[in-house]
PDB file of N, CA and C in Angstrom:
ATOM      1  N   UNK A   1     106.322 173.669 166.182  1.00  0.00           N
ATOM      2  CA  UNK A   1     105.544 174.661 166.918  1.00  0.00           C
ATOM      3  C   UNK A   1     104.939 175.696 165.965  1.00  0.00           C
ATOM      4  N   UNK A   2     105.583 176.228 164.827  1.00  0.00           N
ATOM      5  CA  UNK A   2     105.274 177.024 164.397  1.00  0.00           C
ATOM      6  C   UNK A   2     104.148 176.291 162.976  1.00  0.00           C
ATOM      7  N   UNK A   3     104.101 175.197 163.017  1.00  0.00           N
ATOM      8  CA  UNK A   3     103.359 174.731 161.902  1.00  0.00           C
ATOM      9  C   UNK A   3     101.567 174.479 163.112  1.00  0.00           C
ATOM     10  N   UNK A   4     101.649 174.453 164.145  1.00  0.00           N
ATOM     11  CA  UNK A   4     100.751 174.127 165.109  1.00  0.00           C
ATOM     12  C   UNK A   4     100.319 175.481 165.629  1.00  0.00           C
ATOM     13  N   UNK A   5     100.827 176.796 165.285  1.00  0.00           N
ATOM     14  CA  UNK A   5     100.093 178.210 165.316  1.00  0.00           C
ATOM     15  C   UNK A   5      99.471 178.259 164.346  1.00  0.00           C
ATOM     16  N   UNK A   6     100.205 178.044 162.982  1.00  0.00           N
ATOM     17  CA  UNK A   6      99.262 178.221 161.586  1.00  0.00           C
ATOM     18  C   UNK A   6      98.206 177.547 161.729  1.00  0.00           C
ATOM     19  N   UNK A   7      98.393 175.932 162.136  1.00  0.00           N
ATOM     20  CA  UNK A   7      96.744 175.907 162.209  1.00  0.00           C
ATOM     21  C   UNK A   7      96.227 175.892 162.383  1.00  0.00           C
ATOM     22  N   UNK A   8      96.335 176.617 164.390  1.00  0.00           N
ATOM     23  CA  UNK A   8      95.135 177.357 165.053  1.00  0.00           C
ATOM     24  C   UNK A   8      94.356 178.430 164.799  1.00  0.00           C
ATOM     25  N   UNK A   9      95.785 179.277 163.902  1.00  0.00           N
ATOM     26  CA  UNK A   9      95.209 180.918 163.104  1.00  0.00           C
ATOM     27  C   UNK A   9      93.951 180.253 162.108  1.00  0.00           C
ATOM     28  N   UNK A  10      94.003 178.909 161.192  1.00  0.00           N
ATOM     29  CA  UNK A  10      93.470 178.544 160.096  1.00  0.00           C
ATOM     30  C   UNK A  10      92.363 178.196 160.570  1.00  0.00           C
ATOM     31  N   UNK A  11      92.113 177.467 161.973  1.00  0.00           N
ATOM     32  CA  UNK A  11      90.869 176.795 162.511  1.00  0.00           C
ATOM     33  C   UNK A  11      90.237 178.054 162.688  1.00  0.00           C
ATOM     34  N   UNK A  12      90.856 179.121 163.768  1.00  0.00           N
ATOM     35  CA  UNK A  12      89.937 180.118 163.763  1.00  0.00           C
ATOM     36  C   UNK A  12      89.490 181.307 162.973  1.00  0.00           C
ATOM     37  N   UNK A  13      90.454 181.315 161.660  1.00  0.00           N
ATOM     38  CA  UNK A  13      89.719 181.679 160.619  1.00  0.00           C
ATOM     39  C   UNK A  13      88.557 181.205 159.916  1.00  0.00           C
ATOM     40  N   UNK A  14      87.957 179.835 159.753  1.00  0.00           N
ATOM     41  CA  UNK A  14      87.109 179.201 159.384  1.00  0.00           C
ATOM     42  C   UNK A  14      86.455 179.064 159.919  1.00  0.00           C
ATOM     43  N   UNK A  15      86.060 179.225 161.864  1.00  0.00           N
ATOM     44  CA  UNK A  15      84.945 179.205 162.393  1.00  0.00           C
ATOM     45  C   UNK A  15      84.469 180.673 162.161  1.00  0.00           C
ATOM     46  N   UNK A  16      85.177 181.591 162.276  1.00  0.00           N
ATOM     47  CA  UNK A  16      84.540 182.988 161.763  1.00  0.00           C
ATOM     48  C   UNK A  16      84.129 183.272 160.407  1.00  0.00           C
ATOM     49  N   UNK A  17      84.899 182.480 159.471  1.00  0.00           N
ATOM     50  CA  UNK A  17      84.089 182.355 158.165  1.00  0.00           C
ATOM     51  C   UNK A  17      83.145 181.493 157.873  1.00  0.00           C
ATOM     52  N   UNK A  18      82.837 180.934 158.835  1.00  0.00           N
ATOM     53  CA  UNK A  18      81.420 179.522 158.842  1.00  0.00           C
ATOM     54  C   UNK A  18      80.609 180.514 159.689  1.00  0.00           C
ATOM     55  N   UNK A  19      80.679 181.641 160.639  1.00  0.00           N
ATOM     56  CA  UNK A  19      80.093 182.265 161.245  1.00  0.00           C
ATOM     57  C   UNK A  19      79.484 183.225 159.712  1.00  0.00           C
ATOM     58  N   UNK A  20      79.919 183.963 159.181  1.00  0.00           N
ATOM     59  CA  UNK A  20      79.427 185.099 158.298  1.00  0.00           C
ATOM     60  C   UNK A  20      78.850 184.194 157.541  1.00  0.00           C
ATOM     61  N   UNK A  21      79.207 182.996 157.105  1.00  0.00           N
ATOM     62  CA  UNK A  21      78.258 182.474 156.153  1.00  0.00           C
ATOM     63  C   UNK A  21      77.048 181.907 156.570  1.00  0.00           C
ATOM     64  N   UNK A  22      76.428 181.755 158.313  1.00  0.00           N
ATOM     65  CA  UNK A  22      75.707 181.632 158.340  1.00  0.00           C
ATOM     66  C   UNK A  22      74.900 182.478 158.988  1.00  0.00           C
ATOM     67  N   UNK A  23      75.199 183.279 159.373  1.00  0.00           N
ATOM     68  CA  UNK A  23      74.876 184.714 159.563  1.00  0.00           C
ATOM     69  C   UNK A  23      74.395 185.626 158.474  1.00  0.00           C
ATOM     70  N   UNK A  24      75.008 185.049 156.761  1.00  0.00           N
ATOM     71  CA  UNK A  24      74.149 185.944 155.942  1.00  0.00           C
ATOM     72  C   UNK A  24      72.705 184.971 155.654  1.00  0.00           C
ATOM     73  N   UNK A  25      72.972 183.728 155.592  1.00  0.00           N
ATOM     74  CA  UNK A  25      72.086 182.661 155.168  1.00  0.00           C
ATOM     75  C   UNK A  25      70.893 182.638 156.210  1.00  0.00           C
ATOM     76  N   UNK A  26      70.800 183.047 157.070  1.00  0.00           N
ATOM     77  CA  UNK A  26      69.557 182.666 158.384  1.00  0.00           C
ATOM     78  C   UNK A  26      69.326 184.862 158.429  1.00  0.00           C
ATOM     79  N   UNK A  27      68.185 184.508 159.116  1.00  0.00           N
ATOM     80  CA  UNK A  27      67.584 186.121 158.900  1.00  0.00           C
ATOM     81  C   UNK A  27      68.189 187.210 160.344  1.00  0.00           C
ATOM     82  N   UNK A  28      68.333 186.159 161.415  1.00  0.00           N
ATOM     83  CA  UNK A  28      68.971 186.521 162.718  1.00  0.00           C
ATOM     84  C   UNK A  28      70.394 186.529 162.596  1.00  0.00           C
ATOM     85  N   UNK A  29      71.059 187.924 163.174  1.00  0.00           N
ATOM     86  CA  UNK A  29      72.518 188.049 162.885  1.00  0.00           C
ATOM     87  C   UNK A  29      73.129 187.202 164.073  1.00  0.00           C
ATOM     88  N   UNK A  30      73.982 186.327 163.485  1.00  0.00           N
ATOM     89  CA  UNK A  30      74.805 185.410 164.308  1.00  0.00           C
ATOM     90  C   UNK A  30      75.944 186.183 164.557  1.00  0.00           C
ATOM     91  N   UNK A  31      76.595 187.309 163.742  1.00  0.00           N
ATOM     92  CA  UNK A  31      77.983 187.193 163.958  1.00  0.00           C
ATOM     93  C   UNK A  31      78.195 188.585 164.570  1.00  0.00           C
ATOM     94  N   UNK A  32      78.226 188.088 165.777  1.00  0.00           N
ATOM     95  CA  UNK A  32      78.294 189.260 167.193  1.00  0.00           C
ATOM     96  C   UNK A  32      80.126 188.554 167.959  1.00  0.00           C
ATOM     97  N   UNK A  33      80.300 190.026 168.726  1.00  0.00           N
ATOM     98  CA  UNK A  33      81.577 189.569 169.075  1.00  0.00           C
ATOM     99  C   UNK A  33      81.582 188.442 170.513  1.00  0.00           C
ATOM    100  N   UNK A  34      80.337 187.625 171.071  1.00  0.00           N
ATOM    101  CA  UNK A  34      80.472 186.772 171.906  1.00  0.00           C
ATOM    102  C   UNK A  34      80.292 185.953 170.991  1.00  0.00           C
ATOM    103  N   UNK A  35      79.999 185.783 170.234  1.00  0.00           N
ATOM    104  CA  UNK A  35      80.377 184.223 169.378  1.00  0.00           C
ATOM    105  C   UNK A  35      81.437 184.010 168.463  1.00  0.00           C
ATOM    106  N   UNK A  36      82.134 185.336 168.136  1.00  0.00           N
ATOM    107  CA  UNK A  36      83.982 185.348 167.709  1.00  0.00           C
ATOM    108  C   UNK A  36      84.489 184.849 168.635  1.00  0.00           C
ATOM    109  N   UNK A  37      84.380 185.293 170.373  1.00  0.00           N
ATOM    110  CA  UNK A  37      85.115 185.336 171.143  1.00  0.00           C
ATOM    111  C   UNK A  37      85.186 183.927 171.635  1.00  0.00           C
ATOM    112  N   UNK A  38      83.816 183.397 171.665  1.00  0.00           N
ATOM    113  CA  UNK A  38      83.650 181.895 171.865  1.00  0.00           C
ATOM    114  C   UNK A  38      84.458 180.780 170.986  1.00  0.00           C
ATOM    115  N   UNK A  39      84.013 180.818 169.682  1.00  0.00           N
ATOM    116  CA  UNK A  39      84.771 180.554 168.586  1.00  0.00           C
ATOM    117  C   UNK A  39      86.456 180.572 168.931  1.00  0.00           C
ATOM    118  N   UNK A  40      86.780 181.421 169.136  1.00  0.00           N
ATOM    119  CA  UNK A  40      88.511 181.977 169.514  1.00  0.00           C
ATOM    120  C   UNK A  40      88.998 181.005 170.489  1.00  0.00           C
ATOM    121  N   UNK A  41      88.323 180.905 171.619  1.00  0.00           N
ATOM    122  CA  UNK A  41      88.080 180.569 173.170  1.00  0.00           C
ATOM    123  C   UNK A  41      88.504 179.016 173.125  1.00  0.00           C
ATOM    124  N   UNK A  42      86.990 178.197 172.239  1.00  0.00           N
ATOM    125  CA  UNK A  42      87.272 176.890 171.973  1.00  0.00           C
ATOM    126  C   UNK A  42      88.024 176.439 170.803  1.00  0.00           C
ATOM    127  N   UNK A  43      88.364 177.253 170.471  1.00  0.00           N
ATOM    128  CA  UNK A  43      89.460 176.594 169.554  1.00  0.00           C
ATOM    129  C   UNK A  43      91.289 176.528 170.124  1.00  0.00           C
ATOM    130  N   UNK A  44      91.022 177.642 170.626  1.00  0.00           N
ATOM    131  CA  UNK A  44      92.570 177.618 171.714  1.00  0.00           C
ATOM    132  C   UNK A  44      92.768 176.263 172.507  1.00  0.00           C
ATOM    133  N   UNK A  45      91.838 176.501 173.654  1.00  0.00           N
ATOM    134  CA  UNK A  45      91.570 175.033 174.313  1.00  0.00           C
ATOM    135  C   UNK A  45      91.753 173.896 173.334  1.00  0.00           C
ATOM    136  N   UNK A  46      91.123 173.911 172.340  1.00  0.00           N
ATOM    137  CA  UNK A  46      90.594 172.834 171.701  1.00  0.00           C
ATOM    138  C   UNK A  46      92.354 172.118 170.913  1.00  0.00           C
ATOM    139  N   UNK A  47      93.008 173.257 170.570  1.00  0.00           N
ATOM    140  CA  UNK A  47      94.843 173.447 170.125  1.00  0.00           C
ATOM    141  C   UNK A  47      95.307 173.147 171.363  1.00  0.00           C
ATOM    142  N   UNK A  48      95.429 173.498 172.630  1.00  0.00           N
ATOM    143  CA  UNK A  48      96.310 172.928 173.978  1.00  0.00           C
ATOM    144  C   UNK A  48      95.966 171.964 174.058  1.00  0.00           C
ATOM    145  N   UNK A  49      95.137 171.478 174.180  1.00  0.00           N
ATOM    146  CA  UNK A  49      94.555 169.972 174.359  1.00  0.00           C
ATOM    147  C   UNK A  49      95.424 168.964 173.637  1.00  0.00           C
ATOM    148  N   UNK A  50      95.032 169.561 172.267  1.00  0.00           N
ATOM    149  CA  UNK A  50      95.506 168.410 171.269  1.00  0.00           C
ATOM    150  C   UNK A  50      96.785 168.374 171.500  1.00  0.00           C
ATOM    151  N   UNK A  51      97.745 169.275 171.401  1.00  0.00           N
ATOM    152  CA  UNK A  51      98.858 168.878 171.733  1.00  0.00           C
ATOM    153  C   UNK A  51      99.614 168.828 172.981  1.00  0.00           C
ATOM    154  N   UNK A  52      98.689 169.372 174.039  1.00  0.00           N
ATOM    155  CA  UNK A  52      99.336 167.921 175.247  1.00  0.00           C
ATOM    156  C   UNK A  52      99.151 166.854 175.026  1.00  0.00           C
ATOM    157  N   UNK A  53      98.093 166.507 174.500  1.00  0.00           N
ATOM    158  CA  UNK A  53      97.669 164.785 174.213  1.00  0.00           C
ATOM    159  C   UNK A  53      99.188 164.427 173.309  1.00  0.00           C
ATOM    160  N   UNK A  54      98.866 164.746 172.310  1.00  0.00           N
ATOM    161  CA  UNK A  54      99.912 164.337 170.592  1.00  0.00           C
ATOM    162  C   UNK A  54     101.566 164.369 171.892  1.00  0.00           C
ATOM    163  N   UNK A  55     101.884 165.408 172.429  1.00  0.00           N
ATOM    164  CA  UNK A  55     103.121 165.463 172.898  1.00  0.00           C
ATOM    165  C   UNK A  55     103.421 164.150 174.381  1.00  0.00           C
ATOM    166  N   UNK A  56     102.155 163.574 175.539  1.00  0.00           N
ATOM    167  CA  UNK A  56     101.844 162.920 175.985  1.00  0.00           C
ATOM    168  C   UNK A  56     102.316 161.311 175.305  1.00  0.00           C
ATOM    169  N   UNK A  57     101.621 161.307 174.354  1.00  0.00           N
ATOM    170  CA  UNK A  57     101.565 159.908 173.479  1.00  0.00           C
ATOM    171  C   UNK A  57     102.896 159.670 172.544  1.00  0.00           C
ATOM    172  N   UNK A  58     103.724 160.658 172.328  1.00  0.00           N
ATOM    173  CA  UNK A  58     104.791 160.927 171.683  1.00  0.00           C
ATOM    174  C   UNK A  58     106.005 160.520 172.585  1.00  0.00           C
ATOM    175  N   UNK A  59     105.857 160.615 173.949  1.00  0.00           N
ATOM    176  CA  UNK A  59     106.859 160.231 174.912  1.00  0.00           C
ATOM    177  C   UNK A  59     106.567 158.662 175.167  1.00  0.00           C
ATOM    178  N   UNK A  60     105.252 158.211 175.337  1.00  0.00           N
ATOM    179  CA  UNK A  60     105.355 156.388 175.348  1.00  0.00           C
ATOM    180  C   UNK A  60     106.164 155.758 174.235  1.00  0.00           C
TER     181      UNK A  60
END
């Protein structure tokens, strides 16, 4: 469990650092707090998911 927080903290560190990097690279500021929050949002989901699935397939 605790190795499956680290690497939700890690996923959503890297969509916010793929956010500033393209936010300095393009002339329009991308990195507003509805697209952190989005970012945050689908990556949570995106972590429950996976491991109902992984924990699902682990019991067959």
């Amino acid at each position: 469990m605790k190795g499956n927080i680290q690497r939700s903290i890690m996923f959503i560190l890297g969509g916010v650092v793929g956010l500033v990097i393209v936010s300095t690279l393009k002339d329009e500021n991308y990195l507003t707090w509805n697209t952190i929050l989005s970012v945050v949002i689908i990556t949570i989901i995106g972590w429950f998911s996976g491991t109902k699935i992984k924990n699902l397939l682990k019991k067959d």
